[in-house]
C-alpha atoms as a PDB file:
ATOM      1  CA  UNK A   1       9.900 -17.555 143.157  1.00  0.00           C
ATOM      2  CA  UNK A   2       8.527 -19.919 145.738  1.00  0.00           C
ATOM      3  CA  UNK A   3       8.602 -23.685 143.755  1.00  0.00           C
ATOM      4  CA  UNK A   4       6.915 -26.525 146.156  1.00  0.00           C
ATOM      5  CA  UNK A   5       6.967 -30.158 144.485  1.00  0.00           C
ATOM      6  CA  UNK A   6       4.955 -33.252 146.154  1.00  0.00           C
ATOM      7  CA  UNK A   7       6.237 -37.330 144.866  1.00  0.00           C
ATOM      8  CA  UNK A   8       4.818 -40.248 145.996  1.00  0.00           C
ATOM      9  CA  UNK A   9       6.521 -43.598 144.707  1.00  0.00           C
ATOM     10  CA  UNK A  10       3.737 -46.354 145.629  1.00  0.00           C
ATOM     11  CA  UNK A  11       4.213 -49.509 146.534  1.00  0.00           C
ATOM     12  CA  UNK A  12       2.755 -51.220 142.632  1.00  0.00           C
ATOM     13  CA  UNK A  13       5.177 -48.845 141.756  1.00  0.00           C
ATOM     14  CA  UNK A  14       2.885 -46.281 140.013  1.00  0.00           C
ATOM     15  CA  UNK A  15       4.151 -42.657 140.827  1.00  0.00           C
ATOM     16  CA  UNK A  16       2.231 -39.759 140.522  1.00  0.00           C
ATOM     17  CA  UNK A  17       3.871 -35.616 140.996  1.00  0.00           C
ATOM     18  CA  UNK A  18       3.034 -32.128 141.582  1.00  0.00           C
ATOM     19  CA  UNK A  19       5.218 -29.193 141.079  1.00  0.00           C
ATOM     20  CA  UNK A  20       4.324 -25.470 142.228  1.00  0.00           C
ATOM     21  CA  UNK A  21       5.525 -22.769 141.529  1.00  0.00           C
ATOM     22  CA  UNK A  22       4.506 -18.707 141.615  1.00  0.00           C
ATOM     23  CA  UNK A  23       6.103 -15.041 141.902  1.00  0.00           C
ATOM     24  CA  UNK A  24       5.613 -13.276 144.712  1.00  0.00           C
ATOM     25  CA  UNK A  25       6.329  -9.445 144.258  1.00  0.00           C
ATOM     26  CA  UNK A  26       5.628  -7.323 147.110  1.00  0.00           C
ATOM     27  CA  UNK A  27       5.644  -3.641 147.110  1.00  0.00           C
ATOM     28  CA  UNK A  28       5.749  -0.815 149.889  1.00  0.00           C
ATOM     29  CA  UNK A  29       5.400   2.636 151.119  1.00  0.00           C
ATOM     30  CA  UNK A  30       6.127   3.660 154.313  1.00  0.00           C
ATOM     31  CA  UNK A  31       6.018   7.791 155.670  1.00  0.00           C
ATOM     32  CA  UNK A  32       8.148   8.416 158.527  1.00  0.00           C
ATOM     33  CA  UNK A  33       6.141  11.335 160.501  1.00  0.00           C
ATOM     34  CA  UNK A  34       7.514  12.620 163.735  1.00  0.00           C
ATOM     35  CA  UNK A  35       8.860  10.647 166.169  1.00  0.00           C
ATOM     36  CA  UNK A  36       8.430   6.989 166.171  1.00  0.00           C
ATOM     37  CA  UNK A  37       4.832   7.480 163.893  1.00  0.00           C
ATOM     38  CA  UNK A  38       4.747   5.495 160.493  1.00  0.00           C
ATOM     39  CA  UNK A  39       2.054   5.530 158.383  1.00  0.00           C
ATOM     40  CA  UNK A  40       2.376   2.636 155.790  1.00  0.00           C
ATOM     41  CA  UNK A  41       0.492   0.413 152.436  1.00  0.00           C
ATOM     42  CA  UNK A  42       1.611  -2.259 151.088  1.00  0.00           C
ATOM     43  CA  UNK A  43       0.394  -4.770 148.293  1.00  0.00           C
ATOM     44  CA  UNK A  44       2.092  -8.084 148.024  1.00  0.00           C
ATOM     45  CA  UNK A  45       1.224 -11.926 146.650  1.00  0.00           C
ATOM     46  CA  UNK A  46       1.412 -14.764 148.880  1.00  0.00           C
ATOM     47  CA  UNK A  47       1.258 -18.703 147.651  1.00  0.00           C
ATOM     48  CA  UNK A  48       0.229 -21.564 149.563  1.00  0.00           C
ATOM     49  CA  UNK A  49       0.489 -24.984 148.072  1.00  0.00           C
ATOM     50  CA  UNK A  50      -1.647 -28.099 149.028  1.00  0.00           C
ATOM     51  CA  UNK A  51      -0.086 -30.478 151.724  1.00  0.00           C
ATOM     52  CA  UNK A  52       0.642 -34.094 151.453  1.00  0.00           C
ATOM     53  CA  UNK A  53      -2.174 -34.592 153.524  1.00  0.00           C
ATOM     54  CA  UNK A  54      -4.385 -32.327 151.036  1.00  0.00           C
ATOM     55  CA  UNK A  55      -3.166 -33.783 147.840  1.00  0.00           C
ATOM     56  CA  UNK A  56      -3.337 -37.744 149.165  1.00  0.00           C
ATOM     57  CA  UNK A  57      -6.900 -39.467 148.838  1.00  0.00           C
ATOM     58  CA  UNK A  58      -7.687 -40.778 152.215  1.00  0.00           C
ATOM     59  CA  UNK A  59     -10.884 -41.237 153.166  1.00  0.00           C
ATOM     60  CA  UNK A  60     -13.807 -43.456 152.299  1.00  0.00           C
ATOM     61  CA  UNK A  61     -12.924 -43.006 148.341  1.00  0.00           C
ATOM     62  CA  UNK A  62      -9.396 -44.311 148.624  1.00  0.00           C
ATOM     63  CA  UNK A  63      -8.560 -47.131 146.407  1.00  0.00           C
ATOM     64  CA  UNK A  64      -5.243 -49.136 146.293  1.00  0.00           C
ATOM     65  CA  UNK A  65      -4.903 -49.843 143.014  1.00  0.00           C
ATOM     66  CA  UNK A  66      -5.756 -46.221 141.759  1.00  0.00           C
ATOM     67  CA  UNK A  67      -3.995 -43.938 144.249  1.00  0.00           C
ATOM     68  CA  UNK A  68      -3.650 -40.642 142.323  1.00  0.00           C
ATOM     69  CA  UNK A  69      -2.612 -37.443 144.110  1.00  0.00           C
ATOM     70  CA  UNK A  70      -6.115 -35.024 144.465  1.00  0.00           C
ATOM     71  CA  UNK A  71      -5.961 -32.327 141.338  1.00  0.00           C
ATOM     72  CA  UNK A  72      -5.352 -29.619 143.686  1.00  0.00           C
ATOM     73  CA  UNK A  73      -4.312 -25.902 143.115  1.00  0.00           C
ATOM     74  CA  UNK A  74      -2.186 -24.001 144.763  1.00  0.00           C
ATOM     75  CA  UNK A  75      -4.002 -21.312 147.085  1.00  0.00           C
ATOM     76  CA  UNK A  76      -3.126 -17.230 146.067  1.00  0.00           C
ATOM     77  CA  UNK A  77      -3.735 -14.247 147.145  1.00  0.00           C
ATOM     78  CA  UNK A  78      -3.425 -10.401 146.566  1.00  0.00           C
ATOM     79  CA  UNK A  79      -3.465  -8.616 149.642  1.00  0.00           C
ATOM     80  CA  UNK A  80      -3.540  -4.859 150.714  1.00  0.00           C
ATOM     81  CA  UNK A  81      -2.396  -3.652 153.383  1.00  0.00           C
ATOM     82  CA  UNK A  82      -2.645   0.037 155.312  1.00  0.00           C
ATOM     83  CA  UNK A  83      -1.562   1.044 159.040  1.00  0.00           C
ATOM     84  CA  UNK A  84       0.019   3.023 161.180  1.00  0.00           C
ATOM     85  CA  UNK A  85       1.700   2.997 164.496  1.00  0.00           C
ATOM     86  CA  UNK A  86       3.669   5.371 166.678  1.00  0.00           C
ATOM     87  CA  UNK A  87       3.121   6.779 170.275  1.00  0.00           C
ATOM     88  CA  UNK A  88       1.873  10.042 171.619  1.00  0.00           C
ATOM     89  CA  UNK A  89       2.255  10.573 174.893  1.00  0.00           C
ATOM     90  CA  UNK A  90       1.042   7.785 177.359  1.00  0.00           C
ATOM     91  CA  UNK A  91      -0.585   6.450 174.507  1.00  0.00           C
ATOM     92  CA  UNK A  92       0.643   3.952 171.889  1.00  0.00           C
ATOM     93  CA  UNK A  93      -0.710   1.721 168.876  1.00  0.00           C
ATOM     94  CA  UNK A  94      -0.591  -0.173 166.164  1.00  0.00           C
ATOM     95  CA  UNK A  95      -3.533  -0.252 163.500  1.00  0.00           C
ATOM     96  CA  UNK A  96      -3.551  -2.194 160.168  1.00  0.00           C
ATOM     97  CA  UNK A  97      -6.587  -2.826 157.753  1.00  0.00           C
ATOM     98  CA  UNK A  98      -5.896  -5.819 155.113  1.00  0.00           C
ATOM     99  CA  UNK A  99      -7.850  -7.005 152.263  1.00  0.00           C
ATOM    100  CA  UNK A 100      -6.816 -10.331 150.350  1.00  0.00           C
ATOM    101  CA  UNK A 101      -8.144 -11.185 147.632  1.00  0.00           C
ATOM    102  CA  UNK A 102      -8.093 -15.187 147.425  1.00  0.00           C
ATOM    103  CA  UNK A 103      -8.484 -17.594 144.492  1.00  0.00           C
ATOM    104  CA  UNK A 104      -8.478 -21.300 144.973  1.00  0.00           C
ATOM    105  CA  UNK A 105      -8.076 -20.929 148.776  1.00  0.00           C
ATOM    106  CA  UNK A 106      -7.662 -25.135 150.192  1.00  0.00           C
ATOM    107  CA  UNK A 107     -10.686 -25.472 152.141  1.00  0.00           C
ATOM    108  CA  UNK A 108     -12.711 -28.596 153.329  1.00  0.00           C
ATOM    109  CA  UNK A 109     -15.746 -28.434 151.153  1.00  0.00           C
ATOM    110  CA  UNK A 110     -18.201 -31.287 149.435  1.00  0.00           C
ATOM    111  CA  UNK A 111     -16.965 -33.389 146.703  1.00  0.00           C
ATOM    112  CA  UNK A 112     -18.599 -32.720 143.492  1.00  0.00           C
ATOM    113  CA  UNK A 113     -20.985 -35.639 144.170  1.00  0.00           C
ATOM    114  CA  UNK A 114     -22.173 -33.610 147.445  1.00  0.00           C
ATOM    115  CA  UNK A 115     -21.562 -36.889 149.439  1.00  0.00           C
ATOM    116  CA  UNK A 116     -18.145 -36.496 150.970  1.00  0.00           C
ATOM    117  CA  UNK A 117     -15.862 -33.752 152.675  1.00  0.00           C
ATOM    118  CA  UNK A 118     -12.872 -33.340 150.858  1.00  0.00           C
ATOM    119  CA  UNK A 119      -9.978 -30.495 150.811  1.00  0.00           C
ATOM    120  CA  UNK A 120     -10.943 -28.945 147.716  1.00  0.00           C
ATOM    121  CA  UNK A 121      -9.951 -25.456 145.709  1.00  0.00           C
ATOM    122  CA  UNK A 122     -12.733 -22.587 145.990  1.00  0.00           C
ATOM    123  CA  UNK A 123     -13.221 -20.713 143.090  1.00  0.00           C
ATOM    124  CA  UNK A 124     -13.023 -16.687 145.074  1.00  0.00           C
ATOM    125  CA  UNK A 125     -13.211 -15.766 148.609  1.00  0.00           C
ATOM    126  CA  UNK A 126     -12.342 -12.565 150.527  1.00  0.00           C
ATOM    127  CA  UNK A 127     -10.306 -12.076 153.669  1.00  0.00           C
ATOM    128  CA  UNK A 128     -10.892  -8.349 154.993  1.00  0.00           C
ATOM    129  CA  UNK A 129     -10.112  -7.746 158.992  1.00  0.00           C
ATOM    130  CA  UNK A 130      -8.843  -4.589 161.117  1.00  0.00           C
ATOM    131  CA  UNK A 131      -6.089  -5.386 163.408  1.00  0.00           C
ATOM    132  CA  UNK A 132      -5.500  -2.909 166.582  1.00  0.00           C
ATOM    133  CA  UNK A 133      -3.142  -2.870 169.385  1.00  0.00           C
ATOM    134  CA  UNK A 134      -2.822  -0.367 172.302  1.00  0.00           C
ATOM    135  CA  UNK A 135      -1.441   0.636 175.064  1.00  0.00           C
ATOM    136  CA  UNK A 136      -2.416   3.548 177.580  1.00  0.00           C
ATOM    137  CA  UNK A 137      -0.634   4.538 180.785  1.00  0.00           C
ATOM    138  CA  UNK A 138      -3.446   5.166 183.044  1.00  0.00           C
ATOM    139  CA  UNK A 139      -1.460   6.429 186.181  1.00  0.00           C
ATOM    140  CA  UNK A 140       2.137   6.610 187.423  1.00  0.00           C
ATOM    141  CA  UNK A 141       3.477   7.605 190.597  1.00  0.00           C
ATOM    142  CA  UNK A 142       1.011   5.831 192.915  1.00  0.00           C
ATOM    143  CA  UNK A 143       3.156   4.526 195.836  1.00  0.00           C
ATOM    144  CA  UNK A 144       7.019   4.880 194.117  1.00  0.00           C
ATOM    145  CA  UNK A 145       8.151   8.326 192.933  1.00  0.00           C
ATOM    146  CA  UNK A 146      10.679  10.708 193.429  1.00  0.00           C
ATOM    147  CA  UNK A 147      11.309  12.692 196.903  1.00  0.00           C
ATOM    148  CA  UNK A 148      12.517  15.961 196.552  1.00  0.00           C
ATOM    149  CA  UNK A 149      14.101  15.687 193.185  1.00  0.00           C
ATOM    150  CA  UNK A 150      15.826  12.232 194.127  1.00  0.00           C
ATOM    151  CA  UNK A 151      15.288   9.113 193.081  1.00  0.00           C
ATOM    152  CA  UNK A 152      14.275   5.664 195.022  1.00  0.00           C
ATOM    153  CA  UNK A 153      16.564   3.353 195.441  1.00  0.00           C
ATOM    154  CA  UNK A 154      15.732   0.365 192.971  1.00  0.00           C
ATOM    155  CA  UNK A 155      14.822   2.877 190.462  1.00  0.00           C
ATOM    156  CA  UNK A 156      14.602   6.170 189.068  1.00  0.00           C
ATOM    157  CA  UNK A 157      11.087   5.308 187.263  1.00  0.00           C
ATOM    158  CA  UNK A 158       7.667   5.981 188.595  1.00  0.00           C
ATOM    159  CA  UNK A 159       5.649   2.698 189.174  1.00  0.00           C
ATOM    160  CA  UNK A 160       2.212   2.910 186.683  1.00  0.00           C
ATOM    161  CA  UNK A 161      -0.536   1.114 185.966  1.00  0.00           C
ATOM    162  CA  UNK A 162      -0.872  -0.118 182.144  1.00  0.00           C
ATOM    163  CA  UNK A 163      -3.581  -0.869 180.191  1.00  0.00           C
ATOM    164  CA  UNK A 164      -2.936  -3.101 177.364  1.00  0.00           C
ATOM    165  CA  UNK A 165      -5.197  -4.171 174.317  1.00  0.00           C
ATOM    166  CA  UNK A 166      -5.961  -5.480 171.368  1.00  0.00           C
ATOM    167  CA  UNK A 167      -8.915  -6.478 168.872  1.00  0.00           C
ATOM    168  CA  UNK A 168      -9.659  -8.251 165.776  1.00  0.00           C
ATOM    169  CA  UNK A 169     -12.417  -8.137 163.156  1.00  0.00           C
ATOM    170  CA  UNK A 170     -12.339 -10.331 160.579  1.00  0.00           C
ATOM    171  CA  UNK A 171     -14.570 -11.045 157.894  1.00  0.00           C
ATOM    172  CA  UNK A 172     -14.133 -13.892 155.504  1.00  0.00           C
ATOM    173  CA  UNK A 173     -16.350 -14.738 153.119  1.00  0.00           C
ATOM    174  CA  UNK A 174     -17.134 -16.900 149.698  1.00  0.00           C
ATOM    175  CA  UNK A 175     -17.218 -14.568 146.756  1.00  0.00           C
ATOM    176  CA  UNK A 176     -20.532 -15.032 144.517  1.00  0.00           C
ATOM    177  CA  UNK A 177     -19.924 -18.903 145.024  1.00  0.00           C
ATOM    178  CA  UNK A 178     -22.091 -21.269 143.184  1.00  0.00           C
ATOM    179  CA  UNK A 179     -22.850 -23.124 146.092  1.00  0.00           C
ATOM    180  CA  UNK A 180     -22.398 -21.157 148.662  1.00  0.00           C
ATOM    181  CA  UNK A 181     -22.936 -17.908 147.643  1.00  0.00           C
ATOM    182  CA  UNK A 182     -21.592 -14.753 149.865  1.00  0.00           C
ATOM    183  CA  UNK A 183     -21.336 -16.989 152.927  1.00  0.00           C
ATOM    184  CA  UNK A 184     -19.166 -16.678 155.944  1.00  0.00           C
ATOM    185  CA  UNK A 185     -15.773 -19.361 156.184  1.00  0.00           C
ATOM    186  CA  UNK A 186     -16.323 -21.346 158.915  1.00  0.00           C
ATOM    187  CA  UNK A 187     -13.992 -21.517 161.884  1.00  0.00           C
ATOM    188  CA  UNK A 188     -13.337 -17.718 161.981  1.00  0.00           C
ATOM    189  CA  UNK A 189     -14.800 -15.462 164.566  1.00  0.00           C
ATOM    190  CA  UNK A 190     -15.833 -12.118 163.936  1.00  0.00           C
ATOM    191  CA  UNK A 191     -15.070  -9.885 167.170  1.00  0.00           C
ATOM    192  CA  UNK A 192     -12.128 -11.369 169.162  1.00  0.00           C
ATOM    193  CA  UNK A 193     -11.074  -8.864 171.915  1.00  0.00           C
ATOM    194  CA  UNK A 194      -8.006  -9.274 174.353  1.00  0.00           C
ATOM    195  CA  UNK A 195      -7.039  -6.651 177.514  1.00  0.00           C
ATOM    196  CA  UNK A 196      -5.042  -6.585 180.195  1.00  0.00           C
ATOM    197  CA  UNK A 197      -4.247  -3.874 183.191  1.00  0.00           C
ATOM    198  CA  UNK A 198      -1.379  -4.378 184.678  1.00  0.00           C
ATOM    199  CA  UNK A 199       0.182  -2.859 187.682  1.00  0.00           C
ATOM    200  CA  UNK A 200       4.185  -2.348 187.100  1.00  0.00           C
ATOM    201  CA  UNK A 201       6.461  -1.330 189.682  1.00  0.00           C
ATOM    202  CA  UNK A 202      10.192  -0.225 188.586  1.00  0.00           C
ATOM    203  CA  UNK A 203      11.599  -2.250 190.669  1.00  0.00           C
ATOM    204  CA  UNK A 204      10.324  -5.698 188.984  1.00  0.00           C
ATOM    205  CA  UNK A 205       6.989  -6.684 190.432  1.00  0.00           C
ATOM    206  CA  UNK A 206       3.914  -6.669 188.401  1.00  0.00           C
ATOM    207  CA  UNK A 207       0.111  -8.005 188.816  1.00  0.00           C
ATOM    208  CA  UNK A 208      -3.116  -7.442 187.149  1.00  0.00           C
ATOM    209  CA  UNK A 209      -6.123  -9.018 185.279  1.00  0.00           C
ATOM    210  CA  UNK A 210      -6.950  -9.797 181.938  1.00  0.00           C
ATOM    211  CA  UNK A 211      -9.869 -10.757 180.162  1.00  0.00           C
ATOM    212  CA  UNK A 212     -10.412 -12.884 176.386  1.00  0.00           C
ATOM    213  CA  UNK A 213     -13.513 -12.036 174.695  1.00  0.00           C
ATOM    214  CA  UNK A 214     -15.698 -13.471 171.977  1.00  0.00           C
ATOM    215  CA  UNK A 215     -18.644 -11.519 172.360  1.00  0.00           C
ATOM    216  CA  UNK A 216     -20.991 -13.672 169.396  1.00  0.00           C
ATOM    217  CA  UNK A 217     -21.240 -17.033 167.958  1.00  0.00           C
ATOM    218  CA  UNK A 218     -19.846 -17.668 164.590  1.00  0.00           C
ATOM    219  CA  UNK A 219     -19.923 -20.668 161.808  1.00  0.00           C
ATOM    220  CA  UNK A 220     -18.603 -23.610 162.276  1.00  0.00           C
ATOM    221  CA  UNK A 221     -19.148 -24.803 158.829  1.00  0.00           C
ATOM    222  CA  UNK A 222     -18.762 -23.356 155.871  1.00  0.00           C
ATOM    223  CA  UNK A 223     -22.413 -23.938 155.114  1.00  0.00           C
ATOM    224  CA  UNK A 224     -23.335 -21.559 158.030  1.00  0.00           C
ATOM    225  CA  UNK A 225     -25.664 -24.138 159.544  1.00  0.00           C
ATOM    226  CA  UNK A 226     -23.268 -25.263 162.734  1.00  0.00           C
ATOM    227  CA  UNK A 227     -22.430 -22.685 165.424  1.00  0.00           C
ATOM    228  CA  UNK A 228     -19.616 -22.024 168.047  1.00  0.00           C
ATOM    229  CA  UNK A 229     -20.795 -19.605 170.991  1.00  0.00           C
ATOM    230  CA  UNK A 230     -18.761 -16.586 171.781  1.00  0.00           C
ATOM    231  CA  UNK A 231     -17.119 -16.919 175.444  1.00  0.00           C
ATOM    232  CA  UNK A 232     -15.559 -14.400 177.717  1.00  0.00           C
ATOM    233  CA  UNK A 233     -12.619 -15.919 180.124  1.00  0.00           C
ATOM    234  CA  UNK A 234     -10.500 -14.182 183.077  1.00  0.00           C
ATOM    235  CA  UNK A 235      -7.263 -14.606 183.920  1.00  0.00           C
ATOM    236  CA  UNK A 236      -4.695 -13.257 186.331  1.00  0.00           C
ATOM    237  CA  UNK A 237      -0.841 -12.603 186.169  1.00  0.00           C
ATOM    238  CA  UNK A 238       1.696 -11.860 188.660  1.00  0.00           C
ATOM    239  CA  UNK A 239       5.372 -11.589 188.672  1.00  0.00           C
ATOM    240  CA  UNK A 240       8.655  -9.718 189.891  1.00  0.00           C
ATOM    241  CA  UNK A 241      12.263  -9.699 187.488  1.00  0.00           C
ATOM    242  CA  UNK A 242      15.503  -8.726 189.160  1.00  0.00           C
ATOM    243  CA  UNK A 243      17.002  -5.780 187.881  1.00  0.00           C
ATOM    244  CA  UNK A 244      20.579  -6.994 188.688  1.00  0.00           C
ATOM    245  CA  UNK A 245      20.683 -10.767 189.066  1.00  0.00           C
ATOM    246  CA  UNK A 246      18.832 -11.967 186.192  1.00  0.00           C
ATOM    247  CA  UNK A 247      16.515 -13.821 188.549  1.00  0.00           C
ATOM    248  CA  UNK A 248      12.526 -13.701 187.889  1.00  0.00           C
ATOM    249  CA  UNK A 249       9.485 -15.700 188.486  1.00  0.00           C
ATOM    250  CA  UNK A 250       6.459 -15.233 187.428  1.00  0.00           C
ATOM    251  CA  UNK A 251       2.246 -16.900 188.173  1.00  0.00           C
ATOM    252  CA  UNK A 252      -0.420 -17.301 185.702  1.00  0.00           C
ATOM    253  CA  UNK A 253      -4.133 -17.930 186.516  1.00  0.00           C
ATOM    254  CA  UNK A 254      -6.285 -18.621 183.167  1.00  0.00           C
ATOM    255  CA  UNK A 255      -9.966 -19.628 183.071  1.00  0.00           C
ATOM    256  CA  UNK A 256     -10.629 -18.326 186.407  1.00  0.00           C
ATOM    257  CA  UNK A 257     -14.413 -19.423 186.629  1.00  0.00           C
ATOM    258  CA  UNK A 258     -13.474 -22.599 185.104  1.00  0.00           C
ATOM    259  CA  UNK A 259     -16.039 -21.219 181.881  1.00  0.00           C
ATOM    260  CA  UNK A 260     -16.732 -24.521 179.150  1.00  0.00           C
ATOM    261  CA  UNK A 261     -16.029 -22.889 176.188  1.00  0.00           C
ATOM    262  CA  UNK A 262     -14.736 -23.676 172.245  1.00  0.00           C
ATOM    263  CA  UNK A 263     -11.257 -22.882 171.851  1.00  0.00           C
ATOM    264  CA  UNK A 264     -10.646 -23.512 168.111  1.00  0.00           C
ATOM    265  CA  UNK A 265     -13.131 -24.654 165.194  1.00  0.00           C
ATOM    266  CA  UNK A 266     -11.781 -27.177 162.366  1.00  0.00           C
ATOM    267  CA  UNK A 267     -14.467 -26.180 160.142  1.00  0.00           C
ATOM    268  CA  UNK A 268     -16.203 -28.587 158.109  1.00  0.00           C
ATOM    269  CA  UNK A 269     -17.959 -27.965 154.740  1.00  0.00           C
ATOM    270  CA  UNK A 270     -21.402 -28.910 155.387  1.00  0.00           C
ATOM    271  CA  UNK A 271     -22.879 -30.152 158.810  1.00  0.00           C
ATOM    272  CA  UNK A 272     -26.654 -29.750 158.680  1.00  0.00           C
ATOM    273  CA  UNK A 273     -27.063 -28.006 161.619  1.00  0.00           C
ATOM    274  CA  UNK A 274     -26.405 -31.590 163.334  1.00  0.00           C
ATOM    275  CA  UNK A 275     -23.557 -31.916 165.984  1.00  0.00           C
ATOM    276  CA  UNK A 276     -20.237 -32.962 164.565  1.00  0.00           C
ATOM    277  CA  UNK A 277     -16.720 -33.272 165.711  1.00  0.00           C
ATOM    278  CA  UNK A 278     -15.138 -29.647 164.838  1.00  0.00           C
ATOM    279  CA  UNK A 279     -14.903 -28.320 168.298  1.00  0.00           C
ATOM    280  CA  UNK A 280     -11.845 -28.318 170.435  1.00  0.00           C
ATOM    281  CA  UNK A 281     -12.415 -26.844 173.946  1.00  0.00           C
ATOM    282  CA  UNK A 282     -10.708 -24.225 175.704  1.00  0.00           C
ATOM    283  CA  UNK A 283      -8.970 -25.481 178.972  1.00  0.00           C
ATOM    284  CA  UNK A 284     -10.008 -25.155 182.582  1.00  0.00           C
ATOM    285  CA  UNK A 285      -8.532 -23.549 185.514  1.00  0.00           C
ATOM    286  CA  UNK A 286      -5.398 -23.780 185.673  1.00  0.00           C
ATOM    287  CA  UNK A 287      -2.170 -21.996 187.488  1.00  0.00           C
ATOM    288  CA  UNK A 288       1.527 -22.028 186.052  1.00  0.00           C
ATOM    289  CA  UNK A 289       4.273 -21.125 187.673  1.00  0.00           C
ATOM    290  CA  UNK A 290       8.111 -20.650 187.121  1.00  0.00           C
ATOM    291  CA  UNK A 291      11.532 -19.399 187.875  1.00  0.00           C
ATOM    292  CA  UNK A 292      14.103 -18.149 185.862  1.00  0.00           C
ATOM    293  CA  UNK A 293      17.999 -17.032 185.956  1.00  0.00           C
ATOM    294  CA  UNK A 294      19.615 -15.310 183.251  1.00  0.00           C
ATOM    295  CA  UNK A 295      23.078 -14.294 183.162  1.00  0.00           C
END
């Protein structure tokens, strides 16, 4: 049982309340194979009820003396869930595919006058998306590896060179709207793509690239007539830990070729295909730095 309630005691003393409540059952399988390999499902229901912010009517229809809390519902969902993860030699992963199935998700959509933006219940959407991890050991034993069946001094590990990775698909979408049809929610790429090869030596020091990748554009509205470009940004870490004094330190170049791009979307429900103020951009070049002791 997850209960949410929402009072506001205005000032001409008129109060107005909301009380939510829902049961959430959850229920799972999960098949231990060999070794550290799972294969698992589960199917579970997840609540989400309206904020303050949601519920209160700010705006350009606000008025004093009738200050009623917004009629909102509370967003739910079933969702399915299937993966698996586990390791086989140099290789390991973790792979889920999820399917929610949404009613009354809070979006910003148009009043039912057309005029205004509001946070408002839609009727269905659909939240499907793959989620994938990896990791791959592409080489070990490059400069640091045992000499005649004895180990190096820091360490008794080879050094290797890592590749890690993951990806996202997502596809969210209105479902059989009467407005908005089969449309695509705004603010959600499709393709988001995330690597990084890394050299790691045993005895602390690391270094290597990595790359973030939105390879298309995708709505920034929920309307589908805005538009955030895809982007691809570089980024370079380096580091050492101490494997007996706790010290470490570590470098982090992001945004390498200083590329203007869009961050995050606060999709709006309607923009015309005119400019509007839903983009937040992605920061420059930049270098942090720091140093740590832990005992």
């Amino acid at each position: 049982m997850a209960p949410r309630q929402s009072q506001r005691d205005f000032p001409n003393e008129r109060k107005d309340k909301r009380t939510y409540e829902a049961f959430l059952p959850k229920i799972g399988v999960l098949v231990q194979l060999s070794g550290e390999n799972q294969l698992y499902a589960n199917l579970s229901r997840s609540f989400e009820a309206p904020s303050f912010v949601d519920l209160f009517p700010f705006g350009p229809t606000f008025s004093p003396s009738s200050p009623e809390l917004r009629p909102l519902s509370a967003q739910k969902a079933t969702t399915l869930e299937v993966g698996s993860r586990g390791t086989c030699g140099a290789l390991g992963w973790d792979v889920a595919f999820y399917h929610s199935w949404v009613t009354q998700e809070l979006l910003t959509l148009l009043n039912p006058q057309g005029t205004v933006p509001v946070t408002r219940n839609a009727d269905r959407t659909r939240h499907l998306g793959v989620e994938v991890g990896n990791s791959i050991v592409l080489a070990k034993g490059l400069v640091h590896r045992p000499q005649d069946g004895k180990p190096l001094p820091c360490s008794p590990d080879q050094d290797r060179i890592l590749l890690r990775q993951s990806y996202l698909w997502s596809d969210f979408f209105f479902d059989h709207d009467p407005q908005l049809g089969n449309l695509s929610l705004g603010g959600v790429p499709e393709h988001f793509y995330r690597a990084q090869l890394l050299y790691e030596h045993p005895c602390g020091f690391y270094a290597g690239p990595n790359v973030e990748w939105v390879p298309q554009r995708y709505p920034a509205d929920h309307a589908n007539t805005l538009f955030s470009p895809g982007y691809t940004i570089m980024g370079f870490d380096l580091g050492w830990h101490s494997l007996k004094n706790g010290w470490s330190f570590f470098l982090s170049a992001r945004n390498l070729s200083d590329e203007k791009y869009i961050a995050l979307v606060r999709p709006t429900a309607d923009a015309r295909g005119k400019d509007a103020s839903v983009f937040l951009p992605g920061e420059g070049r930049a270098v942090y730095g720091g140093i740590q002791w832990s005992w």
